[in-house]
C-alpha atoms as a PDB file:
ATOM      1  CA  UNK A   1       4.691  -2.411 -29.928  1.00  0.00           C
ATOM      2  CA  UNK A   2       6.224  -3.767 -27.071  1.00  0.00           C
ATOM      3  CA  UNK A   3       4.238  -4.363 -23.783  1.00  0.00           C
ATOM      4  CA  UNK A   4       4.699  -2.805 -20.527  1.00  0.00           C
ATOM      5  CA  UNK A   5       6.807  -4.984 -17.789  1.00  0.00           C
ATOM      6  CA  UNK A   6       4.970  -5.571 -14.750  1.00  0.00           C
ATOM      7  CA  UNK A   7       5.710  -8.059 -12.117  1.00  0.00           C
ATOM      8  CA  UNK A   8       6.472  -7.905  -8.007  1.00  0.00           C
ATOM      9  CA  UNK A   9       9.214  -9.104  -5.967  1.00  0.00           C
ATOM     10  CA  UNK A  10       8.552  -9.307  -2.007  1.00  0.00           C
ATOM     11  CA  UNK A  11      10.198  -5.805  -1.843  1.00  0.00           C
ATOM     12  CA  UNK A  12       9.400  -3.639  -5.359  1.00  0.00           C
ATOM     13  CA  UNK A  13       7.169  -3.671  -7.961  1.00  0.00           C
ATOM     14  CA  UNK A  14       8.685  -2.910 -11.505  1.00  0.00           C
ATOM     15  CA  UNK A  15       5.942  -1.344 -13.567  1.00  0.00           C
ATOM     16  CA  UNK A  16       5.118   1.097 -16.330  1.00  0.00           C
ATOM     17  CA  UNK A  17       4.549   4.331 -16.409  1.00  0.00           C
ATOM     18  CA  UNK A  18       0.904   5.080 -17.010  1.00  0.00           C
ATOM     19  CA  UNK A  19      -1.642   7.673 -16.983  1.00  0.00           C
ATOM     20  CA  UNK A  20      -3.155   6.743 -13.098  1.00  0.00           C
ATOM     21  CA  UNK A  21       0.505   8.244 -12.207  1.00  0.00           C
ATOM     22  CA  UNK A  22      -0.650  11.215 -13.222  1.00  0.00           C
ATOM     23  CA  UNK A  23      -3.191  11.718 -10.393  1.00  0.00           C
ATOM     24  CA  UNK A  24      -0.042  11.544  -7.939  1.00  0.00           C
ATOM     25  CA  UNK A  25       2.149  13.670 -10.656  1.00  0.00           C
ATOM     26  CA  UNK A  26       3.513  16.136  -7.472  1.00  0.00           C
ATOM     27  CA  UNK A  27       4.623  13.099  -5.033  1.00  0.00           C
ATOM     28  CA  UNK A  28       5.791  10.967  -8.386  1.00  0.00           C
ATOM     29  CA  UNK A  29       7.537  14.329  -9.636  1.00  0.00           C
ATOM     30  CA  UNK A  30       9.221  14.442  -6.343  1.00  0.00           C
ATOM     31  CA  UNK A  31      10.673  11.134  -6.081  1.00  0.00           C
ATOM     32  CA  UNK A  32      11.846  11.088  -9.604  1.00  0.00           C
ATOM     33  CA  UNK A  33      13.563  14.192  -8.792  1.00  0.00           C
ATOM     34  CA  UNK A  34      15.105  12.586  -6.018  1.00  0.00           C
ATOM     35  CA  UNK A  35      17.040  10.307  -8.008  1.00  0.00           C
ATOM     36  CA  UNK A  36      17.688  12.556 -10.843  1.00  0.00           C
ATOM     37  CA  UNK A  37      19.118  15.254  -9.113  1.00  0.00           C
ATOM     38  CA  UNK A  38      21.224  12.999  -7.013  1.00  0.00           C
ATOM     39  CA  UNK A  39      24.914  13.396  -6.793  1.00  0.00           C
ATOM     40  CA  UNK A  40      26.099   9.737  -6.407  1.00  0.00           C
ATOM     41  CA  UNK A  41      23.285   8.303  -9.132  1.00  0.00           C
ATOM     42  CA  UNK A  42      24.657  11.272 -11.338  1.00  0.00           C
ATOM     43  CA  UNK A  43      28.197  10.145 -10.958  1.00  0.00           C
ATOM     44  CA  UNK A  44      28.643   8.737 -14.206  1.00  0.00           C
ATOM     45  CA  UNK A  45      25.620  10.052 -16.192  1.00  0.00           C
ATOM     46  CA  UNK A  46      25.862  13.911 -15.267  1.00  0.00           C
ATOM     47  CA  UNK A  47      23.833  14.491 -18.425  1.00  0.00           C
ATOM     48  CA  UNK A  48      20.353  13.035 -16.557  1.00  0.00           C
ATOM     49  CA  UNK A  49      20.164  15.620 -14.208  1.00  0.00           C
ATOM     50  CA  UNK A  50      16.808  17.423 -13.067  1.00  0.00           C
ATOM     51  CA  UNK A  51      17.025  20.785 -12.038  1.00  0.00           C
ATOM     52  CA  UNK A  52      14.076  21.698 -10.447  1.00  0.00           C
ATOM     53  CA  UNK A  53      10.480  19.927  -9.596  1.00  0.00           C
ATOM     54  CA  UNK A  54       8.889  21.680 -13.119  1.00  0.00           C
ATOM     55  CA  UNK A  55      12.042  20.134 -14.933  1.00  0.00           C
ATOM     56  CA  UNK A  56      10.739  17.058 -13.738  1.00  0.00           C
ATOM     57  CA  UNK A  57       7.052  17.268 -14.227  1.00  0.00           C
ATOM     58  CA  UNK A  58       7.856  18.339 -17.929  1.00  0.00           C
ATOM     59  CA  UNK A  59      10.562  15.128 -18.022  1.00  0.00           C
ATOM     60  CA  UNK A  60       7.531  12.781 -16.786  1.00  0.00           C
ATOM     61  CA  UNK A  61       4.465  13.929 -18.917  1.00  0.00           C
ATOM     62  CA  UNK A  62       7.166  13.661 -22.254  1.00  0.00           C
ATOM     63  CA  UNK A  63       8.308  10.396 -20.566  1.00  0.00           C
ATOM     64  CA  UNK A  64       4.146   9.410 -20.553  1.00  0.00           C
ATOM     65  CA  UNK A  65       3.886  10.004 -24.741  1.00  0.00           C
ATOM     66  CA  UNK A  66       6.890   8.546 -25.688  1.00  0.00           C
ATOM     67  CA  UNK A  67       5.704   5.346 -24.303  1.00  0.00           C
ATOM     68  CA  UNK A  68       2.588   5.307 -25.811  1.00  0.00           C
ATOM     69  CA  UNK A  69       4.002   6.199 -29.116  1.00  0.00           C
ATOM     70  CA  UNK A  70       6.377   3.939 -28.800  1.00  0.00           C
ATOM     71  CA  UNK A  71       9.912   6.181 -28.471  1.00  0.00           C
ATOM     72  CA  UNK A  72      10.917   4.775 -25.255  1.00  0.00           C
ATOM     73  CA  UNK A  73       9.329   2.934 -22.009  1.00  0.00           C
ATOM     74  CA  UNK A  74       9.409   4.346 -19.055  1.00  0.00           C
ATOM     75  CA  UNK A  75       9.062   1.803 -15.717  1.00  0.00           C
ATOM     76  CA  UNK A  76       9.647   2.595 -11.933  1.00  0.00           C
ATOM     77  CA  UNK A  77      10.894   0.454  -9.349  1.00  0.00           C
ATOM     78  CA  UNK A  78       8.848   1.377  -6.316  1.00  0.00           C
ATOM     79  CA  UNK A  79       9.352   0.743  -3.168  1.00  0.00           C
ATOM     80  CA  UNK A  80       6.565  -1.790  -1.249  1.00  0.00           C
ATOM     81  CA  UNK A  81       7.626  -0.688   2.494  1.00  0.00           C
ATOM     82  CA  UNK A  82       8.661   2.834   1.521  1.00  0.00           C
ATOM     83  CA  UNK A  83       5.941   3.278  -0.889  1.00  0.00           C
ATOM     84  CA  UNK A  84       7.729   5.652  -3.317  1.00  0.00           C
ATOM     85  CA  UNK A  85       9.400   5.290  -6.341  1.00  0.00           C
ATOM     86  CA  UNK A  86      13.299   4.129  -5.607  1.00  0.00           C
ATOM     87  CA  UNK A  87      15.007   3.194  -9.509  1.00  0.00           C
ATOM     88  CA  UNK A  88      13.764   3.727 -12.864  1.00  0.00           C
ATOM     89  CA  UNK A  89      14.734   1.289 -15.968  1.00  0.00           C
ATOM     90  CA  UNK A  90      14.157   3.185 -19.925  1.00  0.00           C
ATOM     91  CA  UNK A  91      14.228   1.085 -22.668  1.00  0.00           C
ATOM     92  CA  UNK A  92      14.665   3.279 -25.742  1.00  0.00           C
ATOM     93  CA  UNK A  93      13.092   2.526 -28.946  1.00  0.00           C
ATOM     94  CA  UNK A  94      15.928   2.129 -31.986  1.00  0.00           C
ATOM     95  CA  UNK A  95      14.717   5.579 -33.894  1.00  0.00           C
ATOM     96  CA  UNK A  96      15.293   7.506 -30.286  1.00  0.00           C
ATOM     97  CA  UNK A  97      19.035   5.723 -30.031  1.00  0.00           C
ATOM     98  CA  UNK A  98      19.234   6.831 -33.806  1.00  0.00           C
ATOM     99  CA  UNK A  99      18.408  10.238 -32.959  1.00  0.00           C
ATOM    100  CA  UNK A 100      21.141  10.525 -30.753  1.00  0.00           C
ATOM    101  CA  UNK A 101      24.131   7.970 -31.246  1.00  0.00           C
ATOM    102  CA  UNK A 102      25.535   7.069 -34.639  1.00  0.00           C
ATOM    103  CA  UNK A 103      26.180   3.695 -34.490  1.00  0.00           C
ATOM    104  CA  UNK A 104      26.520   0.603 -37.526  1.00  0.00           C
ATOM    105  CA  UNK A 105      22.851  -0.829 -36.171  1.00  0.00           C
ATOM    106  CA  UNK A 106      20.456   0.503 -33.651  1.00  0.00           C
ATOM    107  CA  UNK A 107      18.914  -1.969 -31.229  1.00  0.00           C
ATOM    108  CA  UNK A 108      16.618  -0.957 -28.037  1.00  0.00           C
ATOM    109  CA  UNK A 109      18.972   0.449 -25.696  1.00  0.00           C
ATOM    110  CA  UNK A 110      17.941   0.335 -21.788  1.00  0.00           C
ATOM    111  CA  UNK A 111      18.798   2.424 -18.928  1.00  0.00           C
ATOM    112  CA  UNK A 112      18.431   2.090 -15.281  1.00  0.00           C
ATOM    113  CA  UNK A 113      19.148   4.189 -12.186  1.00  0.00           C
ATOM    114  CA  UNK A 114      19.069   4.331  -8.600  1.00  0.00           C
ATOM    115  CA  UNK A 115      18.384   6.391  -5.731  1.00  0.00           C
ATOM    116  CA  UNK A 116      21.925   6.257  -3.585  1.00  0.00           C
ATOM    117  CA  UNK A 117      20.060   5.271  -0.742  1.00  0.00           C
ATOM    118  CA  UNK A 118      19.420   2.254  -2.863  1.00  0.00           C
ATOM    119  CA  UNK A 119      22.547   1.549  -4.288  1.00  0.00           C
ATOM    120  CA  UNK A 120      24.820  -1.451  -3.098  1.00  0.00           C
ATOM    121  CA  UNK A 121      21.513  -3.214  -1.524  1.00  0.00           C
ATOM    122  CA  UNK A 122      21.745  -5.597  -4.581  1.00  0.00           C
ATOM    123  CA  UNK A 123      18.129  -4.653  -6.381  1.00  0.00           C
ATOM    124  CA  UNK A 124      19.625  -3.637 -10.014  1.00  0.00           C
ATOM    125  CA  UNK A 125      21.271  -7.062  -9.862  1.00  0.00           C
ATOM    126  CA  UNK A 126      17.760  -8.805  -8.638  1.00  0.00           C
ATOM    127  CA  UNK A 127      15.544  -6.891 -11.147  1.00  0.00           C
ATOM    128  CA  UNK A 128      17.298  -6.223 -14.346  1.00  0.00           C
ATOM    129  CA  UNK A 129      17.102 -10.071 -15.228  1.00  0.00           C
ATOM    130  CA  UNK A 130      13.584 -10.196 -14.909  1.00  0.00           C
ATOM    131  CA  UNK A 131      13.262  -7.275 -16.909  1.00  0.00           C
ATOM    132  CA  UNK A 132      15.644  -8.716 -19.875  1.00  0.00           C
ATOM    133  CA  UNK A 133      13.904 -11.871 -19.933  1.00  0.00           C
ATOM    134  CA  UNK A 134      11.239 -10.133 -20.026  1.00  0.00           C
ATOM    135  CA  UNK A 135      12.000  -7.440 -22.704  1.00  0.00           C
ATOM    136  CA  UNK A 136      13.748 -10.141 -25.131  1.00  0.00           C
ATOM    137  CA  UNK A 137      10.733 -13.129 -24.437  1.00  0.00           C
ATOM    138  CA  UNK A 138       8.654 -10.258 -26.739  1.00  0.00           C
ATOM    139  CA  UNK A 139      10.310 -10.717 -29.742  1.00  0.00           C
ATOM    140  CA  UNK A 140      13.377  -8.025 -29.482  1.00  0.00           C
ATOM    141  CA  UNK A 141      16.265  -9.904 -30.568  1.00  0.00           C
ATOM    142  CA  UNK A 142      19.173  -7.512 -29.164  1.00  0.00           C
ATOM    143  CA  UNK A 143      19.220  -5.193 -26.349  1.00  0.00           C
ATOM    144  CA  UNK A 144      22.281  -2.899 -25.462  1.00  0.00           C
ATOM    145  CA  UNK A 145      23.275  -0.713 -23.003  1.00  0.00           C
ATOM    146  CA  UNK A 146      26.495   1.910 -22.983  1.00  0.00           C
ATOM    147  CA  UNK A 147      27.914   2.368 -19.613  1.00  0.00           C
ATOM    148  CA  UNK A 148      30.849   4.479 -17.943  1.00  0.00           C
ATOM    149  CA  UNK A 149      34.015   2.392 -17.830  1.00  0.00           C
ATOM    150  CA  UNK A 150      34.240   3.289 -14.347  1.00  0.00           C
ATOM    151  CA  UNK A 151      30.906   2.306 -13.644  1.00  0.00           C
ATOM    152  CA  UNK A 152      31.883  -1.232 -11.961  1.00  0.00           C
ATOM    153  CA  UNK A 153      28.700  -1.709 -10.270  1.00  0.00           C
ATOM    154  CA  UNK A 154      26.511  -1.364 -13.116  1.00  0.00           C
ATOM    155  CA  UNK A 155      28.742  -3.303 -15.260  1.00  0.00           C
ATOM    156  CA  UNK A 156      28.263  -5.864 -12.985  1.00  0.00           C
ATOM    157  CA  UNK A 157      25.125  -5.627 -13.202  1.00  0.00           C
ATOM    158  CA  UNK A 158      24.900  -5.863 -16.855  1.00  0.00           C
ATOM    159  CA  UNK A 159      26.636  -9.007 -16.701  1.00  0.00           C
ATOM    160  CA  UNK A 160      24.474 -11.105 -14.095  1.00  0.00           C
ATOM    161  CA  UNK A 161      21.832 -10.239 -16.632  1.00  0.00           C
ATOM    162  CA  UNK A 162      24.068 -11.729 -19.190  1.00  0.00           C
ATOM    163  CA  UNK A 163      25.162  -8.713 -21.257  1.00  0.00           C
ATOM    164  CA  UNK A 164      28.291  -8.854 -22.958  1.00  0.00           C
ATOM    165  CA  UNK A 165      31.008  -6.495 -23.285  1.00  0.00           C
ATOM    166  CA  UNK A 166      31.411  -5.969 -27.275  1.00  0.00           C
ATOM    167  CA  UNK A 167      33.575  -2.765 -27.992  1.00  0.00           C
ATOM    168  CA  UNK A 168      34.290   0.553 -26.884  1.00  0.00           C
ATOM    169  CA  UNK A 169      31.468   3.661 -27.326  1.00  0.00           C
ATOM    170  CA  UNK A 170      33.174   6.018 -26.719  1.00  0.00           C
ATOM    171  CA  UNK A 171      36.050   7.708 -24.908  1.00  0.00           C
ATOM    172  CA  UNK A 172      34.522   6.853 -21.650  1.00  0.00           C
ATOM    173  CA  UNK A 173      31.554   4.168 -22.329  1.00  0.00           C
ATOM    174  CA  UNK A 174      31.991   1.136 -23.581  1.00  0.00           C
ATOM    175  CA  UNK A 175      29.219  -0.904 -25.375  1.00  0.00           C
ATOM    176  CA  UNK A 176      27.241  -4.186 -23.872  1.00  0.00           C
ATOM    177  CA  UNK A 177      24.570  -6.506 -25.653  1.00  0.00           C
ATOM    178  CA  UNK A 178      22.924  -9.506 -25.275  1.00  0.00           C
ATOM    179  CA  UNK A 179      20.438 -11.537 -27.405  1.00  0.00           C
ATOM    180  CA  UNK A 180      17.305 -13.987 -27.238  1.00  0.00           C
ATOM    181  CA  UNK A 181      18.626 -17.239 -26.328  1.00  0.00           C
ATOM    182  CA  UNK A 182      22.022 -15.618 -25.351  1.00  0.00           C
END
Protein backbone atom coordinates (compact mmCIF):
# COMPACT_ATOMS: atom_id res chain seq x y z
CA UNK A 1 0.00 0.00 0.00
CA UNK A 2 1.42 3.12 -0.77
CA UNK A 3 2.42 5.65 2.01
CA UNK A 4 1.06 8.96 2.67
CA UNK A 5 3.24 12.10 1.23
CA UNK A 6 4.20 14.44 3.80
CA UNK A 7 6.79 17.06 3.61
CA UNK A 8 6.87 21.21 4.09
CA UNK A 9 7.98 23.92 1.94
CA UNK A 10 8.52 27.49 3.70
CA UNK A 11 4.91 28.29 2.53
CA UNK A 12 2.57 24.79 2.50
CA UNK A 13 2.61 21.65 3.86
CA UNK A 14 1.47 18.74 1.47
CA UNK A 15 0.00 16.03 3.65
CA UNK A 16 -2.55 13.26 3.88
CA UNK A 17 -5.73 13.16 4.73
CA UNK A 18 -6.21 11.54 8.10
CA UNK A 19 -8.57 10.93 10.79
CA UNK A 20 -7.24 14.15 13.26
CA UNK A 21 -8.98 16.15 10.18
CA UNK A 22 -11.91 14.97 11.29
CA UNK A 23 -11.99 16.94 14.58
CA UNK A 24 -11.91 20.20 12.27
CA UNK A 25 -14.40 18.35 9.62
CA UNK A 26 -16.74 21.90 9.49
CA UNK A 27 -13.64 24.42 8.83
CA UNK A 28 -11.86 21.47 6.53
CA UNK A 29 -15.43 20.94 4.85
CA UNK A 30 -15.45 24.58 4.21
CA UNK A 31 -12.27 25.12 2.57
CA UNK A 32 -12.57 22.10 0.43
CA UNK A 33 -15.74 23.51 -0.66
CA UNK A 34 -14.08 26.54 -1.49
CA UNK A 35 -12.12 25.12 -4.13
CA UNK A 36 -14.61 22.70 -5.34
CA UNK A 37 -17.29 24.89 -5.93
CA UNK A 38 -15.07 27.41 -7.56
CA UNK A 39 -15.76 28.73 -10.97
CA UNK A 40 -12.20 29.29 -12.35
CA UNK A 41 -10.73 25.79 -10.61
CA UNK A 42 -13.95 24.22 -12.25
CA UNK A 43 -13.10 25.58 -15.62
CA UNK A 44 -11.97 22.55 -17.13
CA UNK A 45 -13.17 19.82 -14.69
CA UNK A 46 -16.96 20.94 -14.27
CA UNK A 47 -17.59 17.35 -13.19
CA UNK A 48 -15.72 18.05 -9.48
CA UNK A 49 -18.10 20.35 -8.36
CA UNK A 50 -19.53 20.53 -4.66
CA UNK A 51 -22.82 21.72 -4.23
CA UNK A 52 -23.37 22.41 -0.87
CA UNK A 53 -21.24 22.09 2.62
CA UNK A 54 -23.10 18.33 3.30
CA UNK A 55 -21.96 17.46 -0.39
CA UNK A 56 -18.71 18.08 0.89
CA UNK A 57 -18.64 16.54 4.28
CA UNK A 58 -20.04 13.29 2.55
CA UNK A 59 -17.08 13.86 -0.37
CA UNK A 60 -14.40 14.04 2.63
CA UNK A 61 -15.44 11.16 5.05
CA UNK A 62 -15.64 8.75 1.49
CA UNK A 63 -12.37 10.56 0.56
CA UNK A 64 -11.04 9.30 4.42
CA UNK A 65 -11.90 5.25 3.52
CA UNK A 66 -10.77 5.17 0.24
CA UNK A 67 -7.39 6.01 1.45
CA UNK A 68 -7.20 3.65 3.97
CA UNK A 69 -8.44 0.95 1.76
CA UNK A 70 -6.37 1.85 -0.64
CA UNK A 71 -8.87 3.30 -3.68
CA UNK A 72 -7.33 6.61 -3.85
CA UNK A 73 -5.14 9.16 -1.59
CA UNK A 74 -6.34 12.06 -0.67
CA UNK A 75 -3.54 15.04 0.37
CA UNK A 76 -4.11 18.86 0.99
CA UNK A 77 -1.90 21.60 0.33
CA UNK A 78 -2.43 23.93 3.25
CA UNK A 79 -1.62 27.06 3.62
CA UNK A 80 1.26 27.96 6.57
CA UNK A 81 0.35 31.89 6.75
CA UNK A 82 -3.31 31.42 5.84
CA UNK A 83 -3.69 28.34 7.78
CA UNK A 84 -6.38 26.65 5.62
CA UNK A 85 -6.37 24.24 3.11
CA UNK A 86 -5.49 26.04 -0.50
CA UNK A 87 -4.99 22.77 -3.35
CA UNK A 88 -5.65 19.23 -3.08
CA UNK A 89 -3.53 16.45 -5.15
CA UNK A 90 -5.65 12.58 -5.55
CA UNK A 91 -3.76 9.89 -6.63
CA UNK A 92 -6.19 7.18 -7.71
CA UNK A 93 -5.54 3.63 -7.21
CA UNK A 94 -5.60 1.54 -10.83
CA UNK A 95 -9.06 -0.49 -9.88
CA UNK A 96 -10.77 3.21 -9.19
CA UNK A 97 -9.30 4.48 -12.86
CA UNK A 98 -10.68 0.98 -14.03
CA UNK A 99 -13.94 1.70 -12.66
CA UNK A 100 -14.30 4.62 -14.59
CA UNK A 101 -12.04 4.92 -17.84
CA UNK A 102 -11.51 2.05 -20.25
CA UNK A 103 -8.20 2.24 -21.16
CA UNK A 104 -5.37 -0.69 -22.67
CA UNK A 105 -3.54 -0.54 -18.93
CA UNK A 106 -4.48 1.22 -15.79
CA UNK A 107 -1.73 2.97 -13.87
CA UNK A 108 -2.31 5.38 -10.66
CA UNK A 109 -3.74 8.37 -12.08
CA UNK A 110 -3.26 11.79 -9.98
CA UNK A 111 -5.21 14.87 -9.76
CA UNK A 112 -4.59 18.23 -8.39
CA UNK A 113 -6.51 21.48 -7.97
CA UNK A 114 -6.39 24.89 -6.84
CA UNK A 115 -8.18 27.52 -5.15
CA UNK A 116 -8.19 30.60 -7.92
CA UNK A 117 -6.85 32.72 -5.42
CA UNK A 118 -3.95 30.38 -5.73
CA UNK A 119 -3.61 29.91 -9.19
CA UNK A 120 -0.74 31.58 -11.31
CA UNK A 121 1.41 32.04 -7.88
CA UNK A 122 3.54 29.08 -9.23
CA UNK A 123 2.78 26.34 -6.21
CA UNK A 124 1.38 23.36 -8.58
CA UNK A 125 4.66 23.84 -10.45
CA UNK A 126 6.77 23.90 -6.93
CA UNK A 127 4.88 20.93 -5.36
CA UNK A 128 3.84 18.42 -7.88
CA UNK A 129 7.62 17.36 -8.34
CA UNK A 130 8.06 16.62 -4.91
CA UNK A 131 5.04 14.74 -4.89
CA UNK A 132 6.06 12.55 -8.16
CA UNK A 133 9.34 11.84 -6.84
CA UNK A 134 7.83 11.05 -4.15
CA UNK A 135 4.90 8.83 -5.38
CA UNK A 136 7.26 6.91 -8.02
CA UNK A 137 10.54 6.56 -5.25
CA UNK A 138 7.69 3.87 -3.64
CA UNK A 139 7.80 1.47 -6.13
CA UNK A 140 4.88 2.74 -8.71
CA UNK A 141 6.43 2.47 -11.96
CA UNK A 142 3.91 4.77 -14.08
CA UNK A 143 1.80 7.58 -13.08
CA UNK A 144 -0.67 9.42 -15.50
CA UNK A 145 -2.75 12.16 -15.52
CA UNK A 146 -5.63 13.24 -18.31
CA UNK A 147 -5.97 16.90 -18.64
CA UNK A 148 -8.19 19.44 -20.74
CA UNK A 149 -6.37 20.39 -23.93
CA UNK A 150 -7.04 23.82 -23.05
CA UNK A 151 -5.73 23.47 -19.77
CA UNK A 152 -2.18 25.21 -20.57
CA UNK A 153 -1.31 25.87 -17.10
CA UNK A 154 -1.68 22.52 -15.81
CA UNK A 155 -0.09 21.05 -18.75
CA UNK A 156 2.66 22.97 -17.89
CA UNK A 157 2.67 21.85 -14.94
CA UNK A 158 2.66 18.28 -15.81
CA UNK A 159 5.65 18.80 -17.73
CA UNK A 160 8.11 20.56 -15.13
CA UNK A 161 7.29 17.40 -13.26
CA UNK A 162 8.40 15.55 -16.28
CA UNK A 163 5.16 14.03 -17.62
CA UNK A 164 4.92 13.32 -21.10
CA UNK A 165 2.32 13.92 -23.55
CA UNK A 166 1.48 10.25 -25.03
CA UNK A 167 -1.93 10.34 -26.97
CA UNK A 168 -5.21 11.75 -27.00
CA UNK A 169 -8.10 10.63 -24.12
CA UNK A 170 -10.54 11.82 -25.33
CA UNK A 171 -12.33 14.47 -27.38
CA UNK A 172 -11.12 17.09 -25.07
CA UNK A 173 -8.25 15.45 -22.71
CA UNK A 174 -5.36 14.25 -23.80
CA UNK A 175 -3.23 11.64 -21.88
CA UNK A 176 0.30 12.35 -19.89
CA UNK A 177 2.71 9.76 -18.10
CA UNK A 178 5.85 9.50 -16.73
CA UNK A 179 7.93 6.65 -15.18
CA UNK A 180 10.64 5.78 -12.40
CA UNK A 181 13.82 6.90 -13.72
CA UNK A 182 12.00 8.90 -16.51
Amino acid sequence: MLKPIHFETDNFVIHPFGAEEFERLDQLAEEIFAILSDEKTLTFIPSKRLNNLEETKAFLRISLVNFHTGRNFLHFITSKQEHKVVGIIDLISPAVAKEHYKIDRYPYFIEFYLSSFASGCYIMTQLLPVVVESILDQGIPTLAAVVNRQNTAAKKVLQKAKFKLKNRFDIVQDYYETHTHN
